[in-house]
Protein backbone atom coordinates (compact mmCIF):
# COMPACT_ATOMS: atom_id res chain seq x y z
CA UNK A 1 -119.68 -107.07 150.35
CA UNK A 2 -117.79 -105.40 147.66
CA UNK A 3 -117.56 -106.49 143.77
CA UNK A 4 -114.16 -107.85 143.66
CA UNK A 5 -111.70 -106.73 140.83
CA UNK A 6 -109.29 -108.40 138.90
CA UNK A 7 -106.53 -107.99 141.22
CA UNK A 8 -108.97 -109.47 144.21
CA UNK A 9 -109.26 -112.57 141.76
CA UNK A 10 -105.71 -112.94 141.14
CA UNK A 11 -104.95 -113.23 144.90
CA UNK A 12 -107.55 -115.31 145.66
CA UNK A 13 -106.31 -117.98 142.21
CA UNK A 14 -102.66 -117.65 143.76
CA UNK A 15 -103.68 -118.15 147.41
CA UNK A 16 -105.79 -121.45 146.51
CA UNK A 17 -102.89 -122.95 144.11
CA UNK A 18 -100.04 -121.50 146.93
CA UNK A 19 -102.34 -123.50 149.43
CA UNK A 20 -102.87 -127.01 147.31
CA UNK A 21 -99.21 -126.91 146.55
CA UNK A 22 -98.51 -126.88 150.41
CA UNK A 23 -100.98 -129.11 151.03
CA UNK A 24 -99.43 -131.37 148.41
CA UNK A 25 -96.32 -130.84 149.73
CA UNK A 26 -97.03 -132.06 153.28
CA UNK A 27 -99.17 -135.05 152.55
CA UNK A 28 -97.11 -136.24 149.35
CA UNK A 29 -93.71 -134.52 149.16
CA UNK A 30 -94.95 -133.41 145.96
CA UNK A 31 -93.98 -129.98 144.99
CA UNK A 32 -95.95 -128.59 141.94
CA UNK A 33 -94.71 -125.44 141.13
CA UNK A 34 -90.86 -127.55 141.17
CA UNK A 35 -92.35 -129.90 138.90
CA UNK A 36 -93.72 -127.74 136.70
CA UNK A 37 -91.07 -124.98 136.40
CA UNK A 38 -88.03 -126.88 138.24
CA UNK A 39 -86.16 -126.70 134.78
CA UNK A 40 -86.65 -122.87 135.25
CA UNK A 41 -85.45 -121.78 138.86
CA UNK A 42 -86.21 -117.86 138.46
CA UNK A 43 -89.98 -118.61 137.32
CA UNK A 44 -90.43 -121.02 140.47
CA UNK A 45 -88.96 -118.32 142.84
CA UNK A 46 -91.43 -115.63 141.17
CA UNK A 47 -94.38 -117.88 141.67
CA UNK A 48 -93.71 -118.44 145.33
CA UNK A 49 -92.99 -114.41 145.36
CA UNK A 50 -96.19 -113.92 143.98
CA UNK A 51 -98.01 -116.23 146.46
CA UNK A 52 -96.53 -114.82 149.42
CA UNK A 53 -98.07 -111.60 147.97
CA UNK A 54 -101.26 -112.52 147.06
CA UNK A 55 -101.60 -114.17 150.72
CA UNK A 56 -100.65 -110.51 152.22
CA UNK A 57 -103.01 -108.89 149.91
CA UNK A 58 -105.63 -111.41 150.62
CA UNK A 59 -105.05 -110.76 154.93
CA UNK A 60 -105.57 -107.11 153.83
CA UNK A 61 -108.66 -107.61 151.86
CA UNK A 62 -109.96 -109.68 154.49
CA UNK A 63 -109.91 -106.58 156.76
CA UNK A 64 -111.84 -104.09 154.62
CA UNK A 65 -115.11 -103.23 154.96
């Protein structure tokens, strides 16, 4: 397996907080990212951007060899 960088780490922290927040989401109705940065709609809309990202990245890195 190959030594993962700072980019692989990045992914992997926004897939597992993208991931809780769903999982929040579906079992409480409680969305974190809104409560957190709700007051600030573009920030909120970047994190889920960056998610979304991170969870194509990680699909990709899942693939290599």
């Amino acid at each position: 397996m190959a030594e993962k960088n700072v980019i692989d780490w990045i992914a992997l922290v926004l897939v597992i907080v993208g991931g809780v927040n769903w999982g929040l989401v579906g079992a409480l109705n409680l969305d974190l990212v809104q409560l957190i940065l709700g007051g600030i709609p573009i920030l909120a809309k970047i994190v889920y951007i960056l998610v979304g990202i991170a969870a194509l990245y990680t699909i990709y890195f899942a693939y290599q060899k």
